[in-house]
N, C-alpha and C. Protein backbone atom coordinates (compact mmCIF):
# COMPACT_ATOMS: atom_id res chain seq x y z
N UNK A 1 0.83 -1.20 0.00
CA UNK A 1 0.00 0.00 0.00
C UNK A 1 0.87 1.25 0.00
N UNK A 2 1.85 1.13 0.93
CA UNK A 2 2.63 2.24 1.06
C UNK A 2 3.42 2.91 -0.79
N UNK A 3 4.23 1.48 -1.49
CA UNK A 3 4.53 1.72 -2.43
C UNK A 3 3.79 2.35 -3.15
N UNK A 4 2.20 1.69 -3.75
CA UNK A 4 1.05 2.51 -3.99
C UNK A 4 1.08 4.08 -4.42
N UNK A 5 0.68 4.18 -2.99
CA UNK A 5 0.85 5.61 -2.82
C UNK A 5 2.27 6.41 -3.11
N UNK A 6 3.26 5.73 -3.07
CA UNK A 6 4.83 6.74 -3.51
C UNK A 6 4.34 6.84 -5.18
N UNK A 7 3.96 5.69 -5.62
CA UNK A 7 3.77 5.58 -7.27
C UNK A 7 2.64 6.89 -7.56
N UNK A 8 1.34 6.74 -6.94
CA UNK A 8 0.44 7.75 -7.32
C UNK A 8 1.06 9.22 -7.15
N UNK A 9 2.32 9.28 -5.73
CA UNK A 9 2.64 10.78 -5.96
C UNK A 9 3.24 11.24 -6.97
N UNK A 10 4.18 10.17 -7.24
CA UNK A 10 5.35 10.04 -8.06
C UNK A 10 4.56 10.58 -9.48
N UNK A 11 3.56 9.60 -10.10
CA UNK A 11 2.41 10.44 -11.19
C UNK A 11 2.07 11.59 -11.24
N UNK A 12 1.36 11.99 -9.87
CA UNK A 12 0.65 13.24 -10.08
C UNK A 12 2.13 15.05 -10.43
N UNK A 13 2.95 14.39 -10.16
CA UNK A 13 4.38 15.53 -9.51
C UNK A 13 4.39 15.69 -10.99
N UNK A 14 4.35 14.19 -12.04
CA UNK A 14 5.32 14.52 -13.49
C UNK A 14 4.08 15.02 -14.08
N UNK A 15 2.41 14.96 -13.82
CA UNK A 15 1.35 15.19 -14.39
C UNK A 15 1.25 17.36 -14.15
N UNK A 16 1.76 17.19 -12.70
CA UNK A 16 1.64 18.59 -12.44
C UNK A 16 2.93 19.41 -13.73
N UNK A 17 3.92 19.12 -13.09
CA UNK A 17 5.17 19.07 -14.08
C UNK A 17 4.65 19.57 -15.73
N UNK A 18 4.21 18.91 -15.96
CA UNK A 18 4.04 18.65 -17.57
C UNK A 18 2.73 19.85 -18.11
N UNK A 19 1.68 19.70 -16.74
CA UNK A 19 0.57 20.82 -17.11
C UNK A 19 1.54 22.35 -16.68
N UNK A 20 2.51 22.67 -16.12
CA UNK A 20 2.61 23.54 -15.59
C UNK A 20 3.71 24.14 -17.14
N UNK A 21 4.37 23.26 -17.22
CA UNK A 21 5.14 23.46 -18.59
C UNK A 21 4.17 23.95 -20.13
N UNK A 22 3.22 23.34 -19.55
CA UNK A 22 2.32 23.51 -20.95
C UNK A 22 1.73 24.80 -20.65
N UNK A 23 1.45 25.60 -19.59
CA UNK A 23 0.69 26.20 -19.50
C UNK A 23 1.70 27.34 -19.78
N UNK A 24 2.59 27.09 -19.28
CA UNK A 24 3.61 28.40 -19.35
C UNK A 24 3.94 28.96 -20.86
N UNK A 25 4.35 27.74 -21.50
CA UNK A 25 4.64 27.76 -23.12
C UNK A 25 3.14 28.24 -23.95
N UNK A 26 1.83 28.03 -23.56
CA UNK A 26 0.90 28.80 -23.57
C UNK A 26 0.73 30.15 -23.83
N UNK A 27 1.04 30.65 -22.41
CA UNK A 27 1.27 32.13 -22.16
C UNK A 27 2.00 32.68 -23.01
N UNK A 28 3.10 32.12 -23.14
CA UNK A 28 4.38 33.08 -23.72
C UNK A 28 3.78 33.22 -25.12
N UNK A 29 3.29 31.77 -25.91
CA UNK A 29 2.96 32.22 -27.22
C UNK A 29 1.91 33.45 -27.51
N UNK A 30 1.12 33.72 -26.17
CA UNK A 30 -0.12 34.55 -26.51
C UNK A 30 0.44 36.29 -25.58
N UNK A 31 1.36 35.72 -25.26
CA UNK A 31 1.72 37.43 -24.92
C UNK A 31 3.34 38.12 -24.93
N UNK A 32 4.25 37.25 -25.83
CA UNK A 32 5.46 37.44 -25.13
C UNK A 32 5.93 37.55 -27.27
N UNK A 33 7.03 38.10 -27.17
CA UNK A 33 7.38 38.89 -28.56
C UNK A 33 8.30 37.28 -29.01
N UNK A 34 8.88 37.25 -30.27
CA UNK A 34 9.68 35.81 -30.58
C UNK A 34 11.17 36.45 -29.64
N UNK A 35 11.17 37.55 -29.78
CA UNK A 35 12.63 37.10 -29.27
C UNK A 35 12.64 36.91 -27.58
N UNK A 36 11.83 37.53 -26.97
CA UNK A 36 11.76 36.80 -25.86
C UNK A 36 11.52 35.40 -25.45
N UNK A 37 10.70 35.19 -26.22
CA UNK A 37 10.34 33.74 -26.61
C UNK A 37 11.60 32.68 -26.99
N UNK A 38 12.41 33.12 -27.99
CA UNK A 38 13.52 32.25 -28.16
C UNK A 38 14.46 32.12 -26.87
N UNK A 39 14.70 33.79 -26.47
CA UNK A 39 15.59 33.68 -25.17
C UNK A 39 15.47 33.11 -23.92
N UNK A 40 13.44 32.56 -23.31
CA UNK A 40 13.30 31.97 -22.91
C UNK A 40 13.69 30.72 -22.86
N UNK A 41 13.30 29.69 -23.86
CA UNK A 41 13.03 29.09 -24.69
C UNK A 41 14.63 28.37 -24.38
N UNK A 42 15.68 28.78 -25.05
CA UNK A 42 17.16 29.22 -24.62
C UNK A 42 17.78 28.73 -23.53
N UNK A 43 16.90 29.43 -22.39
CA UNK A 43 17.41 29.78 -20.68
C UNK A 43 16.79 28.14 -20.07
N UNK A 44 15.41 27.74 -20.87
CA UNK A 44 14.82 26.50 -20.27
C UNK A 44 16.05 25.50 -20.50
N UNK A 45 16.11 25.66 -22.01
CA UNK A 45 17.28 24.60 -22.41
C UNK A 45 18.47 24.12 -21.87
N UNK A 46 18.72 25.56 -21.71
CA UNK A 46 20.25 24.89 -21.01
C UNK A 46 20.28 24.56 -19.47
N UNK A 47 18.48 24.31 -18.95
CA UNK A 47 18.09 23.62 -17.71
C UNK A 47 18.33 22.20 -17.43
N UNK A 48 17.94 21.67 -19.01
CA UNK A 48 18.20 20.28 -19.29
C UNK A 48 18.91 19.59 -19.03
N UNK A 49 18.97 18.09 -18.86
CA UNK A 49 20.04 17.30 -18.34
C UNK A 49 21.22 17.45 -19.41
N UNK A 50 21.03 17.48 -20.72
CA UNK A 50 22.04 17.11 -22.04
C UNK A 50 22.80 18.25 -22.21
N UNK A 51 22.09 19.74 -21.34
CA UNK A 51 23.17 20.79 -21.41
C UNK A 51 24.39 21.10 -20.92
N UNK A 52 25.39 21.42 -21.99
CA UNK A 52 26.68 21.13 -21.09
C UNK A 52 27.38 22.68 -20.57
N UNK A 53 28.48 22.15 -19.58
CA UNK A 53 28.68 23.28 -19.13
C UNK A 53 30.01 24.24 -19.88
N UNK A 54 29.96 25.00 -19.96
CA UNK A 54 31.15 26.10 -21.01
C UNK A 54 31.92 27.03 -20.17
N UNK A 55 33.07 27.17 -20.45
CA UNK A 55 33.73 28.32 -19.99
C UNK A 55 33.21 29.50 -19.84
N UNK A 56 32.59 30.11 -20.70
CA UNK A 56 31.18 31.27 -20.69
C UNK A 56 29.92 30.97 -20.62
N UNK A 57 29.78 30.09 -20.59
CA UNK A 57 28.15 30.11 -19.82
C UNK A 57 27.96 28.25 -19.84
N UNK A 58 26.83 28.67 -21.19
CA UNK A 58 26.09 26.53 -21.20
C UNK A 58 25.96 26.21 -22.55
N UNK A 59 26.70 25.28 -22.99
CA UNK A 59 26.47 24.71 -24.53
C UNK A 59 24.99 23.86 -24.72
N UNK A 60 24.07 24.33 -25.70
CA UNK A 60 23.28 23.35 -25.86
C UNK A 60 23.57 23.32 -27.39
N UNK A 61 22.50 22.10 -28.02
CA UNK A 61 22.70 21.41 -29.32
C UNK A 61 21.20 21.58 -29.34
N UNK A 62 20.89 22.45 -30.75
CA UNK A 62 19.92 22.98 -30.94
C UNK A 62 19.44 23.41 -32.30
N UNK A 63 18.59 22.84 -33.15
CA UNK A 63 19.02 23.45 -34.61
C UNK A 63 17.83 24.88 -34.83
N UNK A 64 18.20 25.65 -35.48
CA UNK A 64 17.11 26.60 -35.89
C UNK A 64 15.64 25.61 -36.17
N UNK A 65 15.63 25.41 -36.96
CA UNK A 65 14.20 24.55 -37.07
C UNK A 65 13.74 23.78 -36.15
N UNK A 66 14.07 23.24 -35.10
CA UNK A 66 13.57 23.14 -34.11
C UNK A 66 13.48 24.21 -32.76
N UNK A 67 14.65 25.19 -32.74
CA UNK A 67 13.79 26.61 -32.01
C UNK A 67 12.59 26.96 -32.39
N UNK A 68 12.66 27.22 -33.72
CA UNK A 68 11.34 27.79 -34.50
C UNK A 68 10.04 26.83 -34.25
N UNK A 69 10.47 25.56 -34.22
CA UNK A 69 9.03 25.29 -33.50
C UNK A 69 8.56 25.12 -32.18
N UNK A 70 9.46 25.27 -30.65
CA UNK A 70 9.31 24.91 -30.02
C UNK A 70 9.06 26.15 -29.74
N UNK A 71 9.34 27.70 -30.34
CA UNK A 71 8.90 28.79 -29.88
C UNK A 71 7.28 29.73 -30.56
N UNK A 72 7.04 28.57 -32.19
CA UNK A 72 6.23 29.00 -32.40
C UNK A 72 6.80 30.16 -34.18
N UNK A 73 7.40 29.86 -34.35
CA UNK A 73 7.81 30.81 -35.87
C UNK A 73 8.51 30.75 -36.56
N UNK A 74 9.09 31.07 -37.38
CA UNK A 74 9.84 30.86 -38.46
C UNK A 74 11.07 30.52 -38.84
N UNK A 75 11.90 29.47 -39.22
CA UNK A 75 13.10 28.75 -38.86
C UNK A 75 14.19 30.00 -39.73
N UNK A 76 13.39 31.19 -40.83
CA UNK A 76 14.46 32.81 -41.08
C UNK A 76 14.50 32.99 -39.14
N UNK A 77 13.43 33.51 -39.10
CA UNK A 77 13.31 34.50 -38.03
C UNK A 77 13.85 34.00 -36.16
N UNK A 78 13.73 32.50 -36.18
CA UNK A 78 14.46 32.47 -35.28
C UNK A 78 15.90 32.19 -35.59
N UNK A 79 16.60 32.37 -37.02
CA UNK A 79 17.97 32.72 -37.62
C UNK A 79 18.39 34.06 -37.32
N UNK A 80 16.86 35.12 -37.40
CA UNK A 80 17.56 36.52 -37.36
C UNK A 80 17.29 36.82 -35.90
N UNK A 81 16.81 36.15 -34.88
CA UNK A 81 17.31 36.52 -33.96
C UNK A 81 18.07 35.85 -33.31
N UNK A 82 18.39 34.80 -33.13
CA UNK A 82 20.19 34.21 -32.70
C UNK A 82 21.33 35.02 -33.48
N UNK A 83 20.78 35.66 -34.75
CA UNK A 83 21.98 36.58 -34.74
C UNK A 83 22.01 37.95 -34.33
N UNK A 84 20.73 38.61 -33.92
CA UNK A 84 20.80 39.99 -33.18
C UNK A 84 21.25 39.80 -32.23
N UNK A 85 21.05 38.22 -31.23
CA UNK A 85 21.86 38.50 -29.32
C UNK A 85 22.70 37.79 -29.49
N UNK A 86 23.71 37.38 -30.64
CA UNK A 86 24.99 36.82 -30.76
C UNK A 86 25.55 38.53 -30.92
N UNK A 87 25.18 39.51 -32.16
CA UNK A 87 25.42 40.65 -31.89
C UNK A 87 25.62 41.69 -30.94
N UNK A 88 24.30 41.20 -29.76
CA UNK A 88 24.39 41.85 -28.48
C UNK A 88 25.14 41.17 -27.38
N UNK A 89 26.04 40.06 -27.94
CA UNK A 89 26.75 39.63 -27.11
C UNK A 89 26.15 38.69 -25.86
N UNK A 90 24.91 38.09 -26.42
CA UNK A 90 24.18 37.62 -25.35
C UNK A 90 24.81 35.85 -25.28
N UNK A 91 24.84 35.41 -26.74
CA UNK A 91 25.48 34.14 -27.30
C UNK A 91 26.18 34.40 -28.34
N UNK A 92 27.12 32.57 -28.42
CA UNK A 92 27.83 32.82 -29.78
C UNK A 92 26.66 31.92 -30.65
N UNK A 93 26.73 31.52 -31.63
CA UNK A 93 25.79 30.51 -32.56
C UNK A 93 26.92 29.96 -33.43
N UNK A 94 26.70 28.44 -33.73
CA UNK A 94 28.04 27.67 -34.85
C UNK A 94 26.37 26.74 -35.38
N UNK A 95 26.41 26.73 -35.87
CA UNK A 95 25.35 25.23 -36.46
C UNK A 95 24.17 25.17 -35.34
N UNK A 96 24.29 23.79 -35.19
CA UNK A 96 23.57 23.54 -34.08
C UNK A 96 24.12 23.85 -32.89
N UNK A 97 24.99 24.56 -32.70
CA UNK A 97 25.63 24.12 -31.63
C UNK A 97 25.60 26.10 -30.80
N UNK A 98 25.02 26.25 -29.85
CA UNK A 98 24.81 27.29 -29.19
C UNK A 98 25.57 27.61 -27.62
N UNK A 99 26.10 28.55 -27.14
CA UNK A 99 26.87 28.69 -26.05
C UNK A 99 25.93 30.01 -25.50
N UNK A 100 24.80 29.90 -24.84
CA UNK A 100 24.11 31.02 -23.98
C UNK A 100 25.52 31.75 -22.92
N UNK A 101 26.01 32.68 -22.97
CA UNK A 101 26.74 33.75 -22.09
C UNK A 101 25.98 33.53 -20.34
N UNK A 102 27.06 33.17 -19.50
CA UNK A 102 26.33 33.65 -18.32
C UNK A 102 26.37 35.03 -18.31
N UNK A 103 25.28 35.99 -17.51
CA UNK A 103 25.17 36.95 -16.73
C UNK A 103 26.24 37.14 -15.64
N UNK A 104 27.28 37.97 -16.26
CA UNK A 104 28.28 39.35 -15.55
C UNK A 104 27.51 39.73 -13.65
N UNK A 105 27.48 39.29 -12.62
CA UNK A 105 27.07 40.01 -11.77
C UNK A 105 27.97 40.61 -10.59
């Protein structure tokens, strides 16, 4: 019985988890601009287990066409903005391959 119940919490945590993720990615599409959206989007990523860690910040492996859909737009437009905050010095961009800058504090 006891196990039981660890299993049902264990469900409801990845059920909460998963609605809370959905709901968020929700929001952002209905009120938040693409480039915030990508930079979000970005910041989740390199939350991930597969993100690695960099001398300047966090390497993830990431192709434009899949930003563009996981943020909702266009595999140009999330091109032209990985290159406006590679410009602003926010990241570098190579291929797939992305290095988000930590924050200077």
């Amino acid at each position: 019985a006891d196990d039981c119940a660890k299993i049902l919490f264990a469900i409801g945590q990845q059920l909460t988890k998963r609605l809370l993720h959905t709901s968020r990615k929700a929001s952002r599409l209905a009120f938040m601009d693409v480039t915030s959206r990508i930079v979000n989007t970005l910041n989740d990523l390199c939350e991930e287990p597969d993100a690695m860690s960099h001398p300047q910040g966090t390497q993830i492996r990431v192709s434009r066409q899949e930003l563009a859909r996981i943020v909702g737009c266009s595999r140009e437009m999330a091109g032209r903005v990985l290159k406006q905050l590679e410009e602003d010095g926010a990241l570098e961009a190579h291929g797939k391959t992305i290095v988000v800058y930590h924050e200077r504090s």
